[in-house]
Structure formats: C-alpha cells, structure tokens
N, C-alpha and C. Protein backbone atom coordinates (compact mmCIF):
# COMPACT_ATOMS: atom_id res chain seq x y z
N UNK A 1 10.80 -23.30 -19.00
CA UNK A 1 10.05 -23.29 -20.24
C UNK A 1 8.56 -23.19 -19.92
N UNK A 2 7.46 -22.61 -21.14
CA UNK A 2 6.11 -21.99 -20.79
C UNK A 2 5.43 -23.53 -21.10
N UNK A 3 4.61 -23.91 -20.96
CA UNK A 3 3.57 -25.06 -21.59
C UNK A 3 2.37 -24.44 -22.13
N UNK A 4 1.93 -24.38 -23.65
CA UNK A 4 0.90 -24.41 -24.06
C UNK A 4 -0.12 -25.29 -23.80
N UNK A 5 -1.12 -24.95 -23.95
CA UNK A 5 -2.06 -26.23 -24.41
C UNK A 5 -3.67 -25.31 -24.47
N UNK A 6 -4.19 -26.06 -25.32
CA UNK A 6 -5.60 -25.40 -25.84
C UNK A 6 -6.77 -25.94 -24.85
N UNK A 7 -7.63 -25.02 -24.96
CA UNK A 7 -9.22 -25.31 -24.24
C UNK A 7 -9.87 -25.43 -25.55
N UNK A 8 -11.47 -25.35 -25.35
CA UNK A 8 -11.98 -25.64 -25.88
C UNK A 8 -12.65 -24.11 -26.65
N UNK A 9 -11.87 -22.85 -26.02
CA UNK A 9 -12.56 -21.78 -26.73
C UNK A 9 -10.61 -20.97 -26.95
N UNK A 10 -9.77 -21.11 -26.57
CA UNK A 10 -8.53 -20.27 -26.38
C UNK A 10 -6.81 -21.19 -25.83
N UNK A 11 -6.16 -20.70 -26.22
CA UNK A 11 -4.83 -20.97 -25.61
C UNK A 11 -4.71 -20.89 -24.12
N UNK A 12 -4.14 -21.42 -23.37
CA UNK A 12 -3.40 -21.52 -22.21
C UNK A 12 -1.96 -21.47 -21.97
N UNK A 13 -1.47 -20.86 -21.24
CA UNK A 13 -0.26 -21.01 -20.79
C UNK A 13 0.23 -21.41 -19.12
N UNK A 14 1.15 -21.96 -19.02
CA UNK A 14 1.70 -22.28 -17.45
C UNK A 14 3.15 -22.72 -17.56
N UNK A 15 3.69 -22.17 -16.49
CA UNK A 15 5.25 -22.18 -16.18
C UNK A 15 5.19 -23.65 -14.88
N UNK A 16 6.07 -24.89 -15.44
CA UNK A 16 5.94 -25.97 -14.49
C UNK A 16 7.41 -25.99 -13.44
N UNK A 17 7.20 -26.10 -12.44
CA UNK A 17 8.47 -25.99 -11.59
C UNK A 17 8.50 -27.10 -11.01
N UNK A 18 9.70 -27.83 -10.77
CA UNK A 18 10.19 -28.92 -10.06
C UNK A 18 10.89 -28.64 -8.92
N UNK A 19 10.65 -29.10 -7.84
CA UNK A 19 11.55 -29.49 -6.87
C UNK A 19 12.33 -30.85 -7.01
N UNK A 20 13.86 -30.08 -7.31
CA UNK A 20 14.77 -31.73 -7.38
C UNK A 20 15.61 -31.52 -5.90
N UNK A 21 14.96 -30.89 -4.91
CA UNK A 21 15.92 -30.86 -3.53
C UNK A 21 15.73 -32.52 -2.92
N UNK A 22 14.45 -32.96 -2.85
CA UNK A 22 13.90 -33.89 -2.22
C UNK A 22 14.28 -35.38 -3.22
N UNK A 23 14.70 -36.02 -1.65
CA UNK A 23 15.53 -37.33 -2.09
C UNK A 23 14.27 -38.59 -2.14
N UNK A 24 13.15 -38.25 -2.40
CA UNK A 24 12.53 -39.57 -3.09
C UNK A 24 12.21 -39.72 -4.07
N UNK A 25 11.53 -40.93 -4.78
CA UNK A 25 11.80 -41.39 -5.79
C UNK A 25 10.48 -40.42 -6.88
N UNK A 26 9.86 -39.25 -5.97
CA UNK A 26 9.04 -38.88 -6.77
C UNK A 26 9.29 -37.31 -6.83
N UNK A 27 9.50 -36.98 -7.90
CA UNK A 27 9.39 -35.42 -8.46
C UNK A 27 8.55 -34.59 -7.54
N UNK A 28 8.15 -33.93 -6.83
CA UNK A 28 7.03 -33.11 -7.06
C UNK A 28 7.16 -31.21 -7.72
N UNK A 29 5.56 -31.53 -8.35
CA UNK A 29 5.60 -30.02 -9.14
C UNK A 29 4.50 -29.36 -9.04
N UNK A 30 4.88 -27.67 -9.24
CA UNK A 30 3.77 -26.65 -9.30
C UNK A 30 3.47 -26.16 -10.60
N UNK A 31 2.43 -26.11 -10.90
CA UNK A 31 1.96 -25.46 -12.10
C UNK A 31 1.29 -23.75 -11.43
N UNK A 32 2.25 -22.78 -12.40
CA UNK A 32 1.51 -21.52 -12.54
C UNK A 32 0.63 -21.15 -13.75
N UNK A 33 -0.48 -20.62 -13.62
CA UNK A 33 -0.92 -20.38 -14.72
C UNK A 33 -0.80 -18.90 -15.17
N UNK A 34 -0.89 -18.69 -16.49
CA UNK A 34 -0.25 -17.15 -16.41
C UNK A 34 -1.58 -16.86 -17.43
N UNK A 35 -2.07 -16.14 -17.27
CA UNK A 35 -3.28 -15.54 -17.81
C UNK A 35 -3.64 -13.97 -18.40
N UNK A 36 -2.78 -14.49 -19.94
CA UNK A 36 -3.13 -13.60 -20.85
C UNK A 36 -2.31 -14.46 -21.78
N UNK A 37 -2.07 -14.04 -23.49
CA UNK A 37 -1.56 -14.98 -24.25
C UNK A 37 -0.15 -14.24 -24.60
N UNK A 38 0.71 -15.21 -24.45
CA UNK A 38 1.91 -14.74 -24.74
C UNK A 38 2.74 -15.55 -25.61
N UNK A 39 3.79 -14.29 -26.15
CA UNK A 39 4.47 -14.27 -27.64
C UNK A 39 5.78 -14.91 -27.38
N UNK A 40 6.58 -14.30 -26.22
CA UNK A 40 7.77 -15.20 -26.14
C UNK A 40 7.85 -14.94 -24.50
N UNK A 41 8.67 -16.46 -24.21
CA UNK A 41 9.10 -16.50 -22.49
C UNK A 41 10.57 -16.34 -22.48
N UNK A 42 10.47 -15.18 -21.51
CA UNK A 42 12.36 -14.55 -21.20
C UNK A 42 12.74 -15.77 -20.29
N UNK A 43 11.82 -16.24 -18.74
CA UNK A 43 12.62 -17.04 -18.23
C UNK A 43 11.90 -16.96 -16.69
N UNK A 44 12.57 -17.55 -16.09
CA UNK A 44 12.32 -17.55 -14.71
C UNK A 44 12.96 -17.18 -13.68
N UNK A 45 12.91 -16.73 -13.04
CA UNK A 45 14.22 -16.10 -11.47
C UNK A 45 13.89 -15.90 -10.48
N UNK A 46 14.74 -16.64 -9.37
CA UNK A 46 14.44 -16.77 -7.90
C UNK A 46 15.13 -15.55 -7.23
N UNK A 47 14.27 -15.48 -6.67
CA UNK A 47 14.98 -13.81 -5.23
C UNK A 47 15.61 -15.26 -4.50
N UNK A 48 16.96 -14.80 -3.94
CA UNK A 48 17.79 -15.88 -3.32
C UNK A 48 17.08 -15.95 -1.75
N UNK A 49 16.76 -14.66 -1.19
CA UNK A 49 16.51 -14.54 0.65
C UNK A 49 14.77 -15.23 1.06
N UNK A 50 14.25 -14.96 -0.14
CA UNK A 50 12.85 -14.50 0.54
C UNK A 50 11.70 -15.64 -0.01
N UNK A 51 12.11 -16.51 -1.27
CA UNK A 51 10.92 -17.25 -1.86
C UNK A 51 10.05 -16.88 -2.79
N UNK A 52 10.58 -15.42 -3.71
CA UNK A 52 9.76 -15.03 -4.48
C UNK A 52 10.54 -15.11 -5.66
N UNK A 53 9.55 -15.74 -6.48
CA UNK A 53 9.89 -16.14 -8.19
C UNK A 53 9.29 -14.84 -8.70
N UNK A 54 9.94 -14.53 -10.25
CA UNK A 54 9.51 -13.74 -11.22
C UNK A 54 9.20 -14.40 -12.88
N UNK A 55 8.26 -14.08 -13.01
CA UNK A 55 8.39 -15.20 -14.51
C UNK A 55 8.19 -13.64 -15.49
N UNK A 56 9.22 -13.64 -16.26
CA UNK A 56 9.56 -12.75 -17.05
C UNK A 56 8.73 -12.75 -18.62
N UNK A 57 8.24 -12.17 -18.98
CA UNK A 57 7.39 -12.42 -20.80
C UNK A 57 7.41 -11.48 -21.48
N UNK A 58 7.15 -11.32 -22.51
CA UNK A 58 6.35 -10.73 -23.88
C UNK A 58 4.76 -11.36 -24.06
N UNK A 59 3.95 -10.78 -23.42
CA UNK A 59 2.34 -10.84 -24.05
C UNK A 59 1.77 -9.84 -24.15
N UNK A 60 0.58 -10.02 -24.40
CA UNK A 60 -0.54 -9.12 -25.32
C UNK A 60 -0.87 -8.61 -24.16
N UNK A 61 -1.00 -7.04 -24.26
CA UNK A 61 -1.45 -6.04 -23.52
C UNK A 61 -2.77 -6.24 -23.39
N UNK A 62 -3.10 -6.35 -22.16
CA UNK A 62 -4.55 -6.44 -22.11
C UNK A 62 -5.27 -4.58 -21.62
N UNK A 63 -6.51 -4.61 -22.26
CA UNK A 63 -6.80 -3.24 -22.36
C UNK A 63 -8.26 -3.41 -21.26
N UNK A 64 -8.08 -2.26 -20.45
CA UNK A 64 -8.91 -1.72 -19.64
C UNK A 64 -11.12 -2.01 -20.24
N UNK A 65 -11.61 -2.42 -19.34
CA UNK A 65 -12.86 -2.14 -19.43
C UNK A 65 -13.52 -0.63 -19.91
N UNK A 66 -14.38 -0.88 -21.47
CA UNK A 66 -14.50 0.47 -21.68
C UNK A 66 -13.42 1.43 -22.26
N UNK A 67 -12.43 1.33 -22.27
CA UNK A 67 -11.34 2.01 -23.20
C UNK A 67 -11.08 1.73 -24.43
N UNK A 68 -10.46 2.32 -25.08
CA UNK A 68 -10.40 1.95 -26.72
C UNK A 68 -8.90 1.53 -26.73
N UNK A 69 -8.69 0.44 -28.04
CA UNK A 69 -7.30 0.49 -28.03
C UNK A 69 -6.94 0.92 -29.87
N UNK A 70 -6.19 1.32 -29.73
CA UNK A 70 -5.95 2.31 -30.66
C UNK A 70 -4.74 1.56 -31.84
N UNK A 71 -4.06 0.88 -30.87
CA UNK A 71 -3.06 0.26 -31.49
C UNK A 71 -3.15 -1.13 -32.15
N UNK A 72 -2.21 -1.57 -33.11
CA UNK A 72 -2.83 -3.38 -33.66
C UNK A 72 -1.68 -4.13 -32.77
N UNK A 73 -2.47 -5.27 -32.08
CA UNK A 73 -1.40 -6.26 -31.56
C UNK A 73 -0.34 -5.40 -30.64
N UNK A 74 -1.39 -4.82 -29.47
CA UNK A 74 -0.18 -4.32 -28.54
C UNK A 74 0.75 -5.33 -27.63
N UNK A 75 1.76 -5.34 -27.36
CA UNK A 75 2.79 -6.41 -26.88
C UNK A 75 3.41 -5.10 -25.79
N UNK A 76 3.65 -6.15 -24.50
CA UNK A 76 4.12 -5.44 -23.17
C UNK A 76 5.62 -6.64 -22.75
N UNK A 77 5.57 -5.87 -22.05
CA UNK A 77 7.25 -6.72 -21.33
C UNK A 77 6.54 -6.78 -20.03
N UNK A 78 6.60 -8.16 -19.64
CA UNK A 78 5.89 -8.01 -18.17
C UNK A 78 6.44 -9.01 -17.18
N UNK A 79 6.40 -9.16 -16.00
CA UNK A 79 7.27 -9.08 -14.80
C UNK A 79 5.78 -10.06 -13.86
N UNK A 80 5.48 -11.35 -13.84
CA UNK A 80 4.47 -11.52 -12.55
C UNK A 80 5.70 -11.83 -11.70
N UNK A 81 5.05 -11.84 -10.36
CA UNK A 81 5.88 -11.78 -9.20
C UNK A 81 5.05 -12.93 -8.32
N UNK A 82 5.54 -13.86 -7.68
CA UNK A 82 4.76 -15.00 -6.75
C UNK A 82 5.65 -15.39 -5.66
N UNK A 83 5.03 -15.57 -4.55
CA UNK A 83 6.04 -16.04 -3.12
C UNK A 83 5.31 -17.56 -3.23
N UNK A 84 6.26 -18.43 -3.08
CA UNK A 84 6.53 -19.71 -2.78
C UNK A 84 6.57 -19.84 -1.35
N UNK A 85 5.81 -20.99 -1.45
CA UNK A 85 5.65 -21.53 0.69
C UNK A 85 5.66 -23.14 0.47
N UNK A 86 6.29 -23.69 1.49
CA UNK A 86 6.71 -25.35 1.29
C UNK A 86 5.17 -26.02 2.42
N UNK A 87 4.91 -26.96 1.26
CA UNK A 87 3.28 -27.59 2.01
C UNK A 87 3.40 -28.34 2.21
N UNK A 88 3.37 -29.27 3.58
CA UNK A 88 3.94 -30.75 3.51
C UNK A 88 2.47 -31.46 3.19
C-alpha cells in the first residue's frame, strides 16, 4: 500500500516495505519515495534472482521543460524499478 501525507506546499507519496525475515523483536523498514502525484497504486513486485522491486502506478504525466501540454489531466501507467542491497 502507497502512504500519503501532505507538506506544507503539495502531496507526498511513499511505498513502506518491511522486512519480516529477521527474528528480532524489531521490524525494520524502507521508505521509497515516489515523486510525482498519483491516482491509483497497482502494487508491488519482487524479481525473485536479483533484488529488484517494481512499484507499479497510475500518475500524472509529468511534461518536459518548455513543451506545451495540450491535454487536461494527463495520466500514464508507470513502472519505477529499484535494486535492494541488505545494510547491516
């Protein structure tokens, strides 16, 4: 699931991940931040070999420096991609 939460000028979003492999009595977690505003979250998915997550969405097309956008409320299907590394 995505976590909202507001600043003081805009929305935020971040995807929180848990490690429940580790047998002590404390959680630990990563926060991603995903940076642009988005409409709905498809989900999350691990590549099984290699350590790379995909966080799947619907957000707002962000438009190029200097270009026009032509369209109202453009919406993209988008794909970030991140490799995970274990930090002791």
């Amino acid at each position: 699931m995505i976590n909202t939460y507001k600043t003081k000028k805009s929305k935020q979003y971040a995807v929180e991940l848990f490690d429940l492999s580790s047998t002590s009595d404390v959680i630990s977690h990563q926060q991603i931040h995903v940076n642009r505003e988005i409409y709905e979250f498809m989900g999350v998915y691990w590549e099984p070999n290699h350590s790379k997550l995909a966080i799947h969405t619907l957000a707002k097309r962000e438009i190029e420096f200097g270009k026009r956008d032509y369209s109202v409320d453009a919406k993209r299907m988008g794909i970030d991609i991140y490799e995970m590394t274990k930090d002791p």
